[in-house]
N, C-alpha and C. Protein backbone atom coordinates (compact mmCIF):
# COMPACT_ATOMS: atom_id res chain seq x y z
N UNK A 1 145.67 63.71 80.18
CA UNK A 1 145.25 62.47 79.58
C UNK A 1 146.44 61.92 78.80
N UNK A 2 146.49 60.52 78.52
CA UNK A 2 147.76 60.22 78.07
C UNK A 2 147.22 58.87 77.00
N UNK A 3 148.18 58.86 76.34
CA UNK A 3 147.57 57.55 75.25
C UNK A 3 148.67 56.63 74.90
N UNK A 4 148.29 55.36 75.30
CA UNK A 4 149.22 54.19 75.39
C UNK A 4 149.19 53.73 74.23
N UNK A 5 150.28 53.77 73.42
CA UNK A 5 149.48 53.47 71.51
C UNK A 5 149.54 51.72 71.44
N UNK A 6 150.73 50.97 72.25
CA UNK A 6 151.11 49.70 72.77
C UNK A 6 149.68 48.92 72.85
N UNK A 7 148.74 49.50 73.60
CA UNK A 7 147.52 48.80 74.13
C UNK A 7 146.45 49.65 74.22
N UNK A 8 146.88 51.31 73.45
CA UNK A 8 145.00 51.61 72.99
C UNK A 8 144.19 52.17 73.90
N UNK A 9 144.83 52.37 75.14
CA UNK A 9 144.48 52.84 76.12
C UNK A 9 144.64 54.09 76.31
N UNK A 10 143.25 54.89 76.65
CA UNK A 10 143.24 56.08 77.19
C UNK A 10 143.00 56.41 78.29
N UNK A 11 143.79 57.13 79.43
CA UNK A 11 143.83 57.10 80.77
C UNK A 11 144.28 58.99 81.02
N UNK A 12 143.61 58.66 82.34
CA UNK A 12 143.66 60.01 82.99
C UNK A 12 142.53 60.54 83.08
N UNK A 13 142.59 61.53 83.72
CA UNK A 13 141.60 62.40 83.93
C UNK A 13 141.21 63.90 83.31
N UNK A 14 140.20 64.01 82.22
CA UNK A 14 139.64 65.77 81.52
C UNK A 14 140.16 66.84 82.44
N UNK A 15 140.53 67.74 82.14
CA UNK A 15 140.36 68.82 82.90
C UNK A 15 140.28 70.50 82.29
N UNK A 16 140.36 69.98 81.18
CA UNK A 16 140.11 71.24 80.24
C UNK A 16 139.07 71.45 79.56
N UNK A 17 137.83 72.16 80.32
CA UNK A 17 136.60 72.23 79.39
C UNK A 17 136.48 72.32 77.80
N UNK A 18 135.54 71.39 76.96
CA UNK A 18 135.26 71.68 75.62
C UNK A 18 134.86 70.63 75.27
N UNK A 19 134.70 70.48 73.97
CA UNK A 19 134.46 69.63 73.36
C UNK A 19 135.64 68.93 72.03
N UNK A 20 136.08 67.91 72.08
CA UNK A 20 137.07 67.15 71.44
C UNK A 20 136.74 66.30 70.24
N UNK A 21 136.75 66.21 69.14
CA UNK A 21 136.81 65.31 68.35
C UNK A 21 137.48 64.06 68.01
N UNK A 22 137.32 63.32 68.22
CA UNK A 22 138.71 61.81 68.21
C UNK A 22 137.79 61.23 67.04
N UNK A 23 138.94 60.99 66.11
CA UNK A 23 139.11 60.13 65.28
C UNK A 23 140.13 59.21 65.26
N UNK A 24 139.89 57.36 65.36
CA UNK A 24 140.85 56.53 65.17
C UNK A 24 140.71 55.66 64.21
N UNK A 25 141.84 54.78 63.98
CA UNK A 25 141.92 53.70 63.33
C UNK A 25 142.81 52.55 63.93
N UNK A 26 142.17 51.91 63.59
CA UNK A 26 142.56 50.52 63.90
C UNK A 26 142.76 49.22 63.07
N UNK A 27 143.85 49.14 63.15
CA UNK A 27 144.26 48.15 62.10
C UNK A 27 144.76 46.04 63.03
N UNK A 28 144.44 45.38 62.62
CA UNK A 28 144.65 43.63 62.96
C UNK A 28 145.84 43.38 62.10
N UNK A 29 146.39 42.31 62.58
CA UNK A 29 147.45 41.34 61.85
C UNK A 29 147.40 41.65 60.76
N UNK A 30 145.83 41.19 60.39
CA UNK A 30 146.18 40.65 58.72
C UNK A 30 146.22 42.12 58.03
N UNK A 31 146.54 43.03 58.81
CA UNK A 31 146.49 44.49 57.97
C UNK A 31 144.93 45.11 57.52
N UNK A 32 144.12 44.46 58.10
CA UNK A 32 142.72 45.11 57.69
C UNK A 32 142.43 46.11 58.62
N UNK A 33 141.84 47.36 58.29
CA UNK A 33 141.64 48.74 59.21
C UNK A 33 140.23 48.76 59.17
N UNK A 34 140.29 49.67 59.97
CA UNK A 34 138.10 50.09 60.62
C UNK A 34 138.80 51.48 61.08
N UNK A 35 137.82 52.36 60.93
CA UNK A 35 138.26 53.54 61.94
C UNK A 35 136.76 54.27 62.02
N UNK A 36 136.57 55.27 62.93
CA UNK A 36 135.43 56.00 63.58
C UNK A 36 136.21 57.16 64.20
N UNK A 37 135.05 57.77 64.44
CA UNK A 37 135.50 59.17 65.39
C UNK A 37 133.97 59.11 66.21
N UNK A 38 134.34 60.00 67.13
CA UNK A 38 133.21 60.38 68.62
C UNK A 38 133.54 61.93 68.92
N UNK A 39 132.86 62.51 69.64
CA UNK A 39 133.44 63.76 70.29
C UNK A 39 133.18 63.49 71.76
N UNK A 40 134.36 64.05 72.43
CA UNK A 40 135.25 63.56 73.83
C UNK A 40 134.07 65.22 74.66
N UNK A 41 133.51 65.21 75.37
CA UNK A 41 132.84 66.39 76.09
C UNK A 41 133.39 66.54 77.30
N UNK A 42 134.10 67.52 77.37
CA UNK A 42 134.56 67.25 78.93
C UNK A 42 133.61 68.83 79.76
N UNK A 43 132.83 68.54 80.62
CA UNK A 43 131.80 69.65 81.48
C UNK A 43 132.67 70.27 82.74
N UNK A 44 132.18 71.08 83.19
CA UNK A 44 132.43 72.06 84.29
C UNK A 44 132.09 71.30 85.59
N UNK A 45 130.95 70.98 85.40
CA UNK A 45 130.61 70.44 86.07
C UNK A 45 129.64 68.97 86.15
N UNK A 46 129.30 68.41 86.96
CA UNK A 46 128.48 66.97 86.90
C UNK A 46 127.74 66.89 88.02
N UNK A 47 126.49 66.92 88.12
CA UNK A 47 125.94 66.37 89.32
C UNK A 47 124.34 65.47 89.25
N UNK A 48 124.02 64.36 90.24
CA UNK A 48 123.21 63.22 89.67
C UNK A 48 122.07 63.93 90.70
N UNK A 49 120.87 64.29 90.50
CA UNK A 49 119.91 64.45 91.60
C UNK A 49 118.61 63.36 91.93
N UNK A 50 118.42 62.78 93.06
CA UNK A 50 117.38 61.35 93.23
C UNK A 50 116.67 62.40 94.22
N UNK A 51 115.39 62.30 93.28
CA UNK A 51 114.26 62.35 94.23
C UNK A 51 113.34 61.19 94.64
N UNK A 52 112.72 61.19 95.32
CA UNK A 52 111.33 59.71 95.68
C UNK A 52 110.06 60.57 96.64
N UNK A 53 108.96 60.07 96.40
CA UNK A 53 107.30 60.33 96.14
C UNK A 53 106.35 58.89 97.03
N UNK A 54 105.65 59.76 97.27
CA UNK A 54 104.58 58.13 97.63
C UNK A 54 103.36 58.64 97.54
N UNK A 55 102.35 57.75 96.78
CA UNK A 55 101.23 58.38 96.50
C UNK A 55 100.22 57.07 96.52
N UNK A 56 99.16 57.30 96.61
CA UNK A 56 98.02 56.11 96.12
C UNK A 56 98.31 55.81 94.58
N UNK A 57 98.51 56.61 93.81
CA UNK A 57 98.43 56.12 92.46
C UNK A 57 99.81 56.08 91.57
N UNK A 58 100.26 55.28 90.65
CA UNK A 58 101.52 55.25 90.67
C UNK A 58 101.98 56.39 89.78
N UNK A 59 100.95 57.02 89.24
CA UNK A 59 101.79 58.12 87.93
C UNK A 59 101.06 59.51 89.04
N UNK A 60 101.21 59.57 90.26
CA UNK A 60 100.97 61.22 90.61
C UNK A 60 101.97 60.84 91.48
N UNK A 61 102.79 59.05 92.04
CA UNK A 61 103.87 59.27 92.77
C UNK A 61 105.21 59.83 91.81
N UNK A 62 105.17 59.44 90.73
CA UNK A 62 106.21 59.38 89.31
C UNK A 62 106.34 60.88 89.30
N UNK A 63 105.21 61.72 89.28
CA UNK A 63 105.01 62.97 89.12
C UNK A 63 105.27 64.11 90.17
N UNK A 64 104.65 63.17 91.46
CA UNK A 64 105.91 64.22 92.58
C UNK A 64 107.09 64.23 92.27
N UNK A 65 107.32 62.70 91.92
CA UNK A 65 109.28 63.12 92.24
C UNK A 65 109.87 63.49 91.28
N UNK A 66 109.49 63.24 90.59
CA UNK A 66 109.88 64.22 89.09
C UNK A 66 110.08 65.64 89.21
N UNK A 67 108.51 66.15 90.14
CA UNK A 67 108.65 67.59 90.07
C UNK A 67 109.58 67.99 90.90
N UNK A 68 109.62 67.03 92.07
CA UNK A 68 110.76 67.42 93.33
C UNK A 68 112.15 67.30 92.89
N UNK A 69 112.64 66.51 91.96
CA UNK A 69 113.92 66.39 91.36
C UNK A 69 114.12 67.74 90.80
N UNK A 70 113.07 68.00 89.41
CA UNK A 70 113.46 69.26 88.71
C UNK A 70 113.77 70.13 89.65
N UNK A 71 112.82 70.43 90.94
CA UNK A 71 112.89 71.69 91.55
C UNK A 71 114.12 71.82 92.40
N UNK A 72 114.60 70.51 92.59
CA UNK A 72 116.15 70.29 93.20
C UNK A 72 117.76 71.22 92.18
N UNK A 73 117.23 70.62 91.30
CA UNK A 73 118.25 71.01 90.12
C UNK A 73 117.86 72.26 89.77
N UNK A 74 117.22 72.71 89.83
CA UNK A 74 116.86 74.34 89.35
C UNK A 74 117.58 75.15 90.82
N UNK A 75 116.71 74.35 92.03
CA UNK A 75 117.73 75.46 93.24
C UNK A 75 118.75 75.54 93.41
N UNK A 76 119.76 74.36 93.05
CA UNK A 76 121.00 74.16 92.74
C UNK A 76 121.78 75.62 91.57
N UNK A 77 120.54 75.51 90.51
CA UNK A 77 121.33 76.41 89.86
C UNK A 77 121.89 76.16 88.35
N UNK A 78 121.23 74.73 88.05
CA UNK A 78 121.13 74.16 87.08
C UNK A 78 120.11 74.56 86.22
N UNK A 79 121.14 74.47 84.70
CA UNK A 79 119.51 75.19 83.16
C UNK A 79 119.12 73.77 83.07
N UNK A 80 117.74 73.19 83.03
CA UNK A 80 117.05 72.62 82.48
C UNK A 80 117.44 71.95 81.33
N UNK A 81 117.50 72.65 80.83
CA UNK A 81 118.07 72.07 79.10
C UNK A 81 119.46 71.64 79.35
N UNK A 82 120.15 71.26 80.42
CA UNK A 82 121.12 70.62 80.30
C UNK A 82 121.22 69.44 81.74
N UNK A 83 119.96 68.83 81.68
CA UNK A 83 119.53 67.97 82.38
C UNK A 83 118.85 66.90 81.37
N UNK A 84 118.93 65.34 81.97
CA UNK A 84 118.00 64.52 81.43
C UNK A 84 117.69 63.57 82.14
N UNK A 85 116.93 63.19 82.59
CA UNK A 85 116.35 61.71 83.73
C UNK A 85 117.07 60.66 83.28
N UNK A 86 117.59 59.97 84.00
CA UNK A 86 118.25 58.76 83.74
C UNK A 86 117.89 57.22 84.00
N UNK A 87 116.71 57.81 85.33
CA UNK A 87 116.46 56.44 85.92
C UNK A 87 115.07 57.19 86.51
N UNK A 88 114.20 55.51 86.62
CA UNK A 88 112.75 56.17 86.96
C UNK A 88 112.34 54.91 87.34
N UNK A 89 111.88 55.01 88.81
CA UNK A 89 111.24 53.24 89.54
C UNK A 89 110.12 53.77 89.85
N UNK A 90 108.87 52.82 89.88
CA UNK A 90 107.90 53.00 91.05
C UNK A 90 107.47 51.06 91.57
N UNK A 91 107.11 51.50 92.59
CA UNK A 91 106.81 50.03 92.99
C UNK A 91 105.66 50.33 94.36
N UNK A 92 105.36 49.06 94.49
CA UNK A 92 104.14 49.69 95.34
C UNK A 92 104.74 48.33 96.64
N UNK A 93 104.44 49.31 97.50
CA UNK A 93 104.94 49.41 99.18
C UNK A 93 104.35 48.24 100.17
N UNK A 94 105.06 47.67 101.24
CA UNK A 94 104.27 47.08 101.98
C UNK A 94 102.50 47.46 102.77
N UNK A 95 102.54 49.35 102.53
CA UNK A 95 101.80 50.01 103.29
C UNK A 95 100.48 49.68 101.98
N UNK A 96 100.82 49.44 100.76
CA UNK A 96 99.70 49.55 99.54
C UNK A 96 99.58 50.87 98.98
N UNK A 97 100.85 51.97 99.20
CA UNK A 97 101.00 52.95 98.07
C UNK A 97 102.02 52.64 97.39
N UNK A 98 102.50 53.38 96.59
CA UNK A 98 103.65 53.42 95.71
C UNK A 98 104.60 54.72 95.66
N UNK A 99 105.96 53.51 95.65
CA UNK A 99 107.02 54.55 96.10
C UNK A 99 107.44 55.01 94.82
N UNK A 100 107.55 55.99 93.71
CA UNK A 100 108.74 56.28 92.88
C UNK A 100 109.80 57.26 93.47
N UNK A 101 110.85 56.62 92.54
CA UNK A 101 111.80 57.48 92.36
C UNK A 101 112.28 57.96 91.03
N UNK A 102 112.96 59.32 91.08
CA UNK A 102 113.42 59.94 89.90
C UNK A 102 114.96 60.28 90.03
N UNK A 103 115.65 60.03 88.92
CA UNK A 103 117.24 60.50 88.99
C UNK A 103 117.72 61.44 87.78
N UNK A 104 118.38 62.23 88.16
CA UNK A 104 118.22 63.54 86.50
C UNK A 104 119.80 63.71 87.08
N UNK A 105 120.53 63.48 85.68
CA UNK A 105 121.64 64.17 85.68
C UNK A 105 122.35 65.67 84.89
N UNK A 106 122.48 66.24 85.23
CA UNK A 106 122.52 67.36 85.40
C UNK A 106 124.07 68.03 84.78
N UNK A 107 124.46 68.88 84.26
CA UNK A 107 125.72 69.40 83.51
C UNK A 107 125.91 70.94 83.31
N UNK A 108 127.21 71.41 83.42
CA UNK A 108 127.00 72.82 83.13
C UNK A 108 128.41 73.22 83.18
């Protein structure tokens, strides 16, 4: 990773697992400063899992794919507790059921 101090820019790519603390400041013309910090997480790994369901009713389609997502990410090999849903549709179909889908991203 590299830091352009000119224009503030941070570029490149993590590759050393952990967790980072950044603290900056930033100062304007007229000499007035602001500063903050974040912590930088860089993971082992990353992966996004989409499941989708169709059911007569829209919260037992929500609920297949939910369960079919989790059970995706668990065979994978993924802990639970380092998963969180990100995205969640249902809509109902030309046929008159409803399609959801579920998306869980996943870390480790």
């Amino acid at each position: 990773m590299t830091y352009n101090p000119a224009t503030g820019l941070i570029s490149g790519t993590a590759s050393t697992v952990g967790e980072y603390d950044v603290v900056y400041i930033a100062t304007d013309a007229m000499d007035t400063s602001a500063y903050g910090s974040f912590t930088w997480i860089v993971y082992r790994e990353t992966r996004d899992f989409t499941r989708t369901a169709t059911a007569t009713k829209p919260p037992t389609a929500l609920t297949t794919a939910r369960n079919r997502v989790l059970s995706a990410a668990t065979a994978a090999g993924y802990d639970l507790s380092n998963c969180h849903e990100t995205d969640e549709n249902v809509e109902l179909n030309d046929m008159g059921t409803y399609d959801a889908t579920v998306t869980l991203f996943c870390f480790r």
